[in-house]
N, C-alpha and C. Protein backbone atom coordinates (compact mmCIF):
# COMPACT_ATOMS: atom_id res chain seq x y z
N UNK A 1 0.81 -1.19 0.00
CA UNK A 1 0.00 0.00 0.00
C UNK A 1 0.87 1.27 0.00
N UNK A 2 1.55 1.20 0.96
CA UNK A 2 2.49 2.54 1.22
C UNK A 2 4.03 1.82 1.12
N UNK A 3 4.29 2.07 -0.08
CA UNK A 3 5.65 1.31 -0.60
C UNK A 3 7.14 2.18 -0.78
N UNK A 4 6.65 3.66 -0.48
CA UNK A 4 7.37 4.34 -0.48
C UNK A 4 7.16 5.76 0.79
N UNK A 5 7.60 5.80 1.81
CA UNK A 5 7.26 6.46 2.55
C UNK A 5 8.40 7.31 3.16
N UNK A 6 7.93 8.74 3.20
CA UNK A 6 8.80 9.98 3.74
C UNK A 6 8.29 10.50 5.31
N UNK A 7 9.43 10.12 5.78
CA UNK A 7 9.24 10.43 7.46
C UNK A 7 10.19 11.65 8.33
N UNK A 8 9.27 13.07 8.09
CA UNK A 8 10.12 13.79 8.85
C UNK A 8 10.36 13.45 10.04
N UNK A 9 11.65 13.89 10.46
CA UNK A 9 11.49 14.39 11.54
C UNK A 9 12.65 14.77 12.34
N UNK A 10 12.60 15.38 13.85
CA UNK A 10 13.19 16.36 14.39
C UNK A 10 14.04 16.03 15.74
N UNK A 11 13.32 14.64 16.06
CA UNK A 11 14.10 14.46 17.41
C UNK A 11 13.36 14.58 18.27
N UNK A 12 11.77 14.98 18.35
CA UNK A 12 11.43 15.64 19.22
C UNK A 12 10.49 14.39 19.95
N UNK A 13 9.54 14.38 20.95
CA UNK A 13 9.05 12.94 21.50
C UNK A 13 7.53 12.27 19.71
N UNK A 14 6.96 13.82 19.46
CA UNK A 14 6.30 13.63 18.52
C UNK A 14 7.06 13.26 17.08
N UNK A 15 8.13 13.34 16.94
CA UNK A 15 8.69 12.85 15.99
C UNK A 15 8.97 11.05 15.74
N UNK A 16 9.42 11.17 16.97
CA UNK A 16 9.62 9.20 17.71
C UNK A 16 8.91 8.37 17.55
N UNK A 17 7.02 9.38 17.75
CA UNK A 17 5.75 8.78 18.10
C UNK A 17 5.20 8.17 16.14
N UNK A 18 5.68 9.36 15.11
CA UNK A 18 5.59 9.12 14.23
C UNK A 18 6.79 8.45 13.53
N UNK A 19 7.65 7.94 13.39
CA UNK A 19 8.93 7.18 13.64
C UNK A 19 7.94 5.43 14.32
N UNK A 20 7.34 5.72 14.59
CA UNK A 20 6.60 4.16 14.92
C UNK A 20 5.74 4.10 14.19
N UNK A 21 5.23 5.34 13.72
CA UNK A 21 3.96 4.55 12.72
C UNK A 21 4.35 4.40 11.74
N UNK A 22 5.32 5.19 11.17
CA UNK A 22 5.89 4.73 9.75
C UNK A 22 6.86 3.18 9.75
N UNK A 23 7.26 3.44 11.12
CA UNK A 23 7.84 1.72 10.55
C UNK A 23 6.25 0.76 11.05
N UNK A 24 5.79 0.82 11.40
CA UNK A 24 4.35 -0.18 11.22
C UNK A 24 4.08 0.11 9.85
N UNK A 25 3.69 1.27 8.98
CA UNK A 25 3.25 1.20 7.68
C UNK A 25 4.66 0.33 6.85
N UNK A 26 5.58 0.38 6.92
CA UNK A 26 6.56 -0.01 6.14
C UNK A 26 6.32 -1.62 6.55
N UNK A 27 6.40 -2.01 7.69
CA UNK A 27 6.26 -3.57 7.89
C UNK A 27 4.79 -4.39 7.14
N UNK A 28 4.01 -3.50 6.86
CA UNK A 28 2.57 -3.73 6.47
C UNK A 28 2.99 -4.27 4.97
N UNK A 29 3.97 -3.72 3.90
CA UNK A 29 4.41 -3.92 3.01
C UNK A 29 5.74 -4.04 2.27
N UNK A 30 5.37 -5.33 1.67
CA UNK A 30 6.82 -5.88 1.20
C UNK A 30 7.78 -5.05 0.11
N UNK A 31 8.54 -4.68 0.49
CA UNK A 31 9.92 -4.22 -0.73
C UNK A 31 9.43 -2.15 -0.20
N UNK A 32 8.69 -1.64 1.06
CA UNK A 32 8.71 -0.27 1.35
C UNK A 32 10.10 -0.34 1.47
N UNK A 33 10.02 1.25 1.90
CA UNK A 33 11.16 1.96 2.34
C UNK A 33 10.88 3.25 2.75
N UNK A 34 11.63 3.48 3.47
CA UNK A 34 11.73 5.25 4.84
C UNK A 34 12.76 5.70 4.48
N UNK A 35 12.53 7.27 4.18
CA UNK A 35 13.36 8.09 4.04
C UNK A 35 13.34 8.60 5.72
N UNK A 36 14.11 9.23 5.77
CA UNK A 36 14.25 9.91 7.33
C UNK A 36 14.90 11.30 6.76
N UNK A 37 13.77 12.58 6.92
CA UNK A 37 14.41 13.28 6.59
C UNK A 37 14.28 14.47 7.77
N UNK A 38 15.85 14.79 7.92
CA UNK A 38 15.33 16.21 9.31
C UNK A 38 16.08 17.58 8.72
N UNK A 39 15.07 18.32 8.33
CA UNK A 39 15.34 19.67 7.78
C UNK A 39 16.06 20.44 9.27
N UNK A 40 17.25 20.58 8.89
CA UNK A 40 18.05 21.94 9.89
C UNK A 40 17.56 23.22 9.59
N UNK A 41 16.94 24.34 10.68
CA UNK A 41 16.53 25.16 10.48
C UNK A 41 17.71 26.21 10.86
N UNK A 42 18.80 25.65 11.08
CA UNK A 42 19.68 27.41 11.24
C UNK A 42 20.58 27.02 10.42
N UNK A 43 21.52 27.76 10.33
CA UNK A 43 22.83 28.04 9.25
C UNK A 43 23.67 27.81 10.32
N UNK A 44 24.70 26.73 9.87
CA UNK A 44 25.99 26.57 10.62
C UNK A 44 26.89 28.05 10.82
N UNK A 45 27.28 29.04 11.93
CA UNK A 45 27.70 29.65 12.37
C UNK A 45 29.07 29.76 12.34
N UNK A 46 29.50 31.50 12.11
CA UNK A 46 30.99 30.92 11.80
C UNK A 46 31.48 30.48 13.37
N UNK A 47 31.51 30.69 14.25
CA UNK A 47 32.27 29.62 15.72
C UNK A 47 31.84 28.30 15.20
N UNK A 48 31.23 27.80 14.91
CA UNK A 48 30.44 26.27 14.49
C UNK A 48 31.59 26.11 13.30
N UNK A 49 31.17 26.06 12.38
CA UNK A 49 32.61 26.05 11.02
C UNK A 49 33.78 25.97 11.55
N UNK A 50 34.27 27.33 12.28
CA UNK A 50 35.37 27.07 12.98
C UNK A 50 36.06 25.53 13.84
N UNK A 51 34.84 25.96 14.59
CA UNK A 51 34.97 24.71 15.74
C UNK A 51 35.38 23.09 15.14
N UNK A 52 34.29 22.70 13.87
CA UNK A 52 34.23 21.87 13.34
C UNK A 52 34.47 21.51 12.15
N UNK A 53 35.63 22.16 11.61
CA UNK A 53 36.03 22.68 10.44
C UNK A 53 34.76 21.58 8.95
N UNK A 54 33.97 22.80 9.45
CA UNK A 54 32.61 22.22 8.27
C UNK A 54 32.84 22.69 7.20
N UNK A 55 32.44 21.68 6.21
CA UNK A 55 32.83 22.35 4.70
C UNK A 55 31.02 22.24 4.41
N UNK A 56 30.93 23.26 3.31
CA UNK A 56 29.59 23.41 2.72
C UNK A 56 29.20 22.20 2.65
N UNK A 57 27.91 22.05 2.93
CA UNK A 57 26.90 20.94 3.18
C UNK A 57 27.00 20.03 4.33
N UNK A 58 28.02 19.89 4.94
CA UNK A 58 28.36 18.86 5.83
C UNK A 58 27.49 19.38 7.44
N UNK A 59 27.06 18.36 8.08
CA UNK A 59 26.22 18.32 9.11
C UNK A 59 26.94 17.93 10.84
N UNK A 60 26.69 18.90 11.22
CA UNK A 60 27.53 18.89 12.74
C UNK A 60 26.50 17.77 13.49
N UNK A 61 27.98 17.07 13.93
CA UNK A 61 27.25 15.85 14.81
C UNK A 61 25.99 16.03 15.89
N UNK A 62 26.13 16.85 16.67
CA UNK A 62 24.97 17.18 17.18
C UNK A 62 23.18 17.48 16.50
N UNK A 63 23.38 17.50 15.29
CA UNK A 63 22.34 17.52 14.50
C UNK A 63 21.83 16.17 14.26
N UNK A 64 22.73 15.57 13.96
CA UNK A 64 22.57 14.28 13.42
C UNK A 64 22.22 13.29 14.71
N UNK A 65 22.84 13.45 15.71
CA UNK A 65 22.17 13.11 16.92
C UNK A 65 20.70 12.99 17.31
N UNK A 66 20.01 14.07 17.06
CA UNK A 66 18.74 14.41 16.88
C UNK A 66 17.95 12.70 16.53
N UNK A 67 18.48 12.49 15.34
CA UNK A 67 17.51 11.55 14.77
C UNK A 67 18.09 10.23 15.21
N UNK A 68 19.34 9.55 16.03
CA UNK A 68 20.12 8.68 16.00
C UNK A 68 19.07 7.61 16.47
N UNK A 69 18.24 7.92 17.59
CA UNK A 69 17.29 6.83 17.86
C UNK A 69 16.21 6.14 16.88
N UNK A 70 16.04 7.21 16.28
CA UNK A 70 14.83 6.77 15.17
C UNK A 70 15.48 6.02 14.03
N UNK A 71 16.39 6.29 13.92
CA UNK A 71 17.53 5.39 12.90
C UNK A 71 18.12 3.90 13.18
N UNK A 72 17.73 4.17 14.99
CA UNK A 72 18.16 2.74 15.79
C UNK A 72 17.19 1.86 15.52
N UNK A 73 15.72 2.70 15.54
CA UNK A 73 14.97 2.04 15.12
C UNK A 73 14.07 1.28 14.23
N UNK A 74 14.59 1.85 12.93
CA UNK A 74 14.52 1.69 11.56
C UNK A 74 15.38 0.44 11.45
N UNK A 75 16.83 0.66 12.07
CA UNK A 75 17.37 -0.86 12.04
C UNK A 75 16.68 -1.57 11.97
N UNK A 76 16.41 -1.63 14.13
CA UNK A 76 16.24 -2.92 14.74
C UNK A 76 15.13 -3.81 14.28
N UNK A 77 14.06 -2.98 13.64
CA UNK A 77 12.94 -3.38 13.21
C UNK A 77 12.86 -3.95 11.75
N UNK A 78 14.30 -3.82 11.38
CA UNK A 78 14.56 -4.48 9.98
C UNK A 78 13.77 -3.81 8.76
N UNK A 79 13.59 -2.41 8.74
CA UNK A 79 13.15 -1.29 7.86
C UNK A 79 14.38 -1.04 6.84
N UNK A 80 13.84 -0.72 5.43
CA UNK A 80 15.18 -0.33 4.38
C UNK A 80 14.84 1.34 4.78
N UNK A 81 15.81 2.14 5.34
CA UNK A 81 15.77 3.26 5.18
C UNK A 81 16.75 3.64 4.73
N UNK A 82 16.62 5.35 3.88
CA UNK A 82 17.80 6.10 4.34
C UNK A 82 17.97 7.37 4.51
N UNK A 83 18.63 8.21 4.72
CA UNK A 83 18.33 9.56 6.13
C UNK A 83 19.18 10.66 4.88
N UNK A 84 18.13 11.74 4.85
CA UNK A 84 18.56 12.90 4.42
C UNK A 84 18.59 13.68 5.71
N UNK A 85 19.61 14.86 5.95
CA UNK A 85 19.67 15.81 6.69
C UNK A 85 20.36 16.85 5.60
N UNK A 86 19.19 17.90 5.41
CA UNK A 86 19.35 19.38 4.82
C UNK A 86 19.43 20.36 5.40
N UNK A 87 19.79 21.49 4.95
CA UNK A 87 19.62 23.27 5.78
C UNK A 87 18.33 23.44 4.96
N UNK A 88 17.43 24.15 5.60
CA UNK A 88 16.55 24.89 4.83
C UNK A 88 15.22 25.32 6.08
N UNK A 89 14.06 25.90 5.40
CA UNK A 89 13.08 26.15 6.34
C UNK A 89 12.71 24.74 6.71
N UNK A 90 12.05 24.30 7.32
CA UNK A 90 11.24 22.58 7.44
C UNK A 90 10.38 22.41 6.34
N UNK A 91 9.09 23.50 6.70
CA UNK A 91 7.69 23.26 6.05
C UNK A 91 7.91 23.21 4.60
N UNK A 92 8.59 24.10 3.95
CA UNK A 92 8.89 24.05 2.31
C UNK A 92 9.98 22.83 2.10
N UNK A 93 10.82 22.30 2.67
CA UNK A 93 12.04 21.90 2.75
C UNK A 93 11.48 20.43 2.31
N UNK A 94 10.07 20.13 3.50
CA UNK A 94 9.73 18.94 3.62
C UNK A 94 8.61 18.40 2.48
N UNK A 95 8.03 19.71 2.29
CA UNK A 95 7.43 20.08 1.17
C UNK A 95 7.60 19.64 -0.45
N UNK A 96 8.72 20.23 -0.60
CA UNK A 96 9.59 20.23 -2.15
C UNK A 96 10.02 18.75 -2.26
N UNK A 97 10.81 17.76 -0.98
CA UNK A 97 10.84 16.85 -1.05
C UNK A 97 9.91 15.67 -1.44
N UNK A 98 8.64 15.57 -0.47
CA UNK A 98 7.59 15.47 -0.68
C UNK A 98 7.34 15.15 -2.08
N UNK A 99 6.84 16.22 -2.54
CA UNK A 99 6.26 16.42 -3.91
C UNK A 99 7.36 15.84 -5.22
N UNK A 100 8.50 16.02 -4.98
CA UNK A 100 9.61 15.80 -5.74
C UNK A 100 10.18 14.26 -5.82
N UNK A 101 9.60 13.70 -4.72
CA UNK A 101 10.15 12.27 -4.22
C UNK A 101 9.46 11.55 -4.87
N UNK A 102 8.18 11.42 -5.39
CA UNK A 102 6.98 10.64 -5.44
C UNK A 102 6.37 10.11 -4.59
N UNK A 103 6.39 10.35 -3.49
CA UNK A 103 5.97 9.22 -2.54
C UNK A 103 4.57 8.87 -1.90
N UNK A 104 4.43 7.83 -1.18
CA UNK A 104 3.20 7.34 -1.07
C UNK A 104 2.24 7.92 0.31
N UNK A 105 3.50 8.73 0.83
CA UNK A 105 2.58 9.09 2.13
C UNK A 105 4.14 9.91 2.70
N UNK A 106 3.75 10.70 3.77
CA UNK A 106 4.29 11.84 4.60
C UNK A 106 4.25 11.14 5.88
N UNK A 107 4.76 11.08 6.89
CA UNK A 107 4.42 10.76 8.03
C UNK A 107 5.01 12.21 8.97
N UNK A 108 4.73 12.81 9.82
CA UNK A 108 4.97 13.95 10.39
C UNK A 108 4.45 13.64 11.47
N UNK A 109 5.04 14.78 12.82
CA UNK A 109 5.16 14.76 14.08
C UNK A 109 3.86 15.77 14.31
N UNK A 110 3.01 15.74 14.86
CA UNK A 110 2.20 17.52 14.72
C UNK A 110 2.68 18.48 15.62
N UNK A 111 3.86 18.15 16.55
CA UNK A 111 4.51 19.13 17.30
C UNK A 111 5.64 18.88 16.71
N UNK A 112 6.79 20.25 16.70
CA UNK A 112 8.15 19.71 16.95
C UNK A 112 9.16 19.96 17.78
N UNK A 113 10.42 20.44 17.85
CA UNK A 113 11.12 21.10 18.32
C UNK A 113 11.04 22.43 18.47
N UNK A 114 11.20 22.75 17.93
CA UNK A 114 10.37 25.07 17.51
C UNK A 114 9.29 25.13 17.67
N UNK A 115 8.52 25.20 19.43
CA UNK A 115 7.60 26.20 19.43
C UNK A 115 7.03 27.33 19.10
N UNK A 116 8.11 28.36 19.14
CA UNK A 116 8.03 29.43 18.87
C UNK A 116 7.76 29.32 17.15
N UNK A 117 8.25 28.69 16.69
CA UNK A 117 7.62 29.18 14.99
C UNK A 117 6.19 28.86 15.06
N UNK A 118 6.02 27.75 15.67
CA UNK A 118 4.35 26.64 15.25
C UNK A 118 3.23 28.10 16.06
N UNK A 119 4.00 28.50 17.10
CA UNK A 119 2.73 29.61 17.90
C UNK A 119 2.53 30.61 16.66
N UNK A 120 4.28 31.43 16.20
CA UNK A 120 4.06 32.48 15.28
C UNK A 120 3.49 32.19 13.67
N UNK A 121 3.86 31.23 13.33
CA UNK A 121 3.96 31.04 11.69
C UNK A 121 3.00 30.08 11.64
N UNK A 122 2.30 29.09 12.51
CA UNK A 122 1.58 27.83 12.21
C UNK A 122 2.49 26.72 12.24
N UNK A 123 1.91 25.37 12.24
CA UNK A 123 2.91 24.34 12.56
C UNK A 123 3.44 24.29 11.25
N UNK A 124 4.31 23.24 11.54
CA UNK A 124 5.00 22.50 9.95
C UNK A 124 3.98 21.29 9.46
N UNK A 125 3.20 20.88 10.27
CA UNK A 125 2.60 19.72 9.99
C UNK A 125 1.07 20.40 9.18
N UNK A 126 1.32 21.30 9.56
CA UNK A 126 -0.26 21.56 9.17
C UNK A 126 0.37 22.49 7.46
N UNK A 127 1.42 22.84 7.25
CA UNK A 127 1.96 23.31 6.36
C UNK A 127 1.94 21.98 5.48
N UNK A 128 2.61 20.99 5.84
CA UNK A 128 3.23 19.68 4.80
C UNK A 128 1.25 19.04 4.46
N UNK A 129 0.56 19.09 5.13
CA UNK A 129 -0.87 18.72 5.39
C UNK A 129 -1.14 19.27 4.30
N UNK A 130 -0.90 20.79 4.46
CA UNK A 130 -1.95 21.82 3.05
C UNK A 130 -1.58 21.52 1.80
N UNK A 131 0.22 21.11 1.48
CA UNK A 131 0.67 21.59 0.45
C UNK A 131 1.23 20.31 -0.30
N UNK A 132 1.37 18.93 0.62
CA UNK A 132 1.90 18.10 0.27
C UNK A 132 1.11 17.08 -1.29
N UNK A 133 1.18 16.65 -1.93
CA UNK A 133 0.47 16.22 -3.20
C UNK A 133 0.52 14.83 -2.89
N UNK A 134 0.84 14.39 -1.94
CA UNK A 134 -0.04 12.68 -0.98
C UNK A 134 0.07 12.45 0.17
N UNK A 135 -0.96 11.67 0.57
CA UNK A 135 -1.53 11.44 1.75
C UNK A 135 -0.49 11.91 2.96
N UNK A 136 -0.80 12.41 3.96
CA UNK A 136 0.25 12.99 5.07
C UNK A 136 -0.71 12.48 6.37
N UNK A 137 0.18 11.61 6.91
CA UNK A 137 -0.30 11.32 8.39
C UNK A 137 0.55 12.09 9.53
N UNK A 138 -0.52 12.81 10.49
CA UNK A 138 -0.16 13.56 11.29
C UNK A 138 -0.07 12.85 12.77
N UNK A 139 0.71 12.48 12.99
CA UNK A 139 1.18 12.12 14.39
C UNK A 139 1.29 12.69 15.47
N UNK A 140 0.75 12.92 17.07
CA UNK A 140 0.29 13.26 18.06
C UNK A 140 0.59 12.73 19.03
């Protein structure tokens, strides 16, 4: 059914919560697969660069941390995934992917890490919801 599935997310407990339903949809069907994708919302800093002598595009370990459990769990559960981590806004980020990927479904957190945007700007979930061109399950 869902043979191809895109799973943001952020690290956050609602991200984890959806991180289980997508590997239940993926176990539901033979030959799926999970993307794991967690849009970085700031720009590596020059002390950050410095610190970690980052070259363009490259992702400071602490970012990547973020998702390490949900990746543990994609293992253990014997899921084919594999993990994009980008710079960009989330909601468009997750968006463009989305739409660009083909895929069979969205899986999203409906909270995330950044309160403060979801109070000022609206969530990301309800963004990937409006704009996404297939099915998006919102996780809670």
């Amino acid at each position: 059914m869902f043979k191809k599935i895109l799973l943001a997310a952020d690290g956050s407990s609602h991200s984890k919560r959806a991180a289980e339903k997508a590997i239940f949809l993926a176990k539901k069907t033979e030959g799926s697969s999970v993307t794991l994708i967690h849009v970085i919302d700031d720009i590596p800093g020059r002390t950050e660069v410095l610190e970690e002598a980052l070259s363009p595009g490259k992702v400071p370990d602490h970012h990547k941390e973020r998702t390490a459990s949900i990746e543990k769990s994609l293992e253990d559960e014997g899921v084919t995934y594999e993990v994009q981590h980008i710079f960009g806004e989330p909601g468009p980020s997750i968006i463009r992917n989305a739409n660009n990927g083909d895929y069979d479904i969205v899986v999203i957190g409906s909270r995330g890490l950044n309160p403060f945007q979801e109070m000022v700007l609206g969530s990301v979930s309800h963004k990937v919801a409006k704009r996404a061109e297939c099915p998006v399950m919102i996780v809670k």
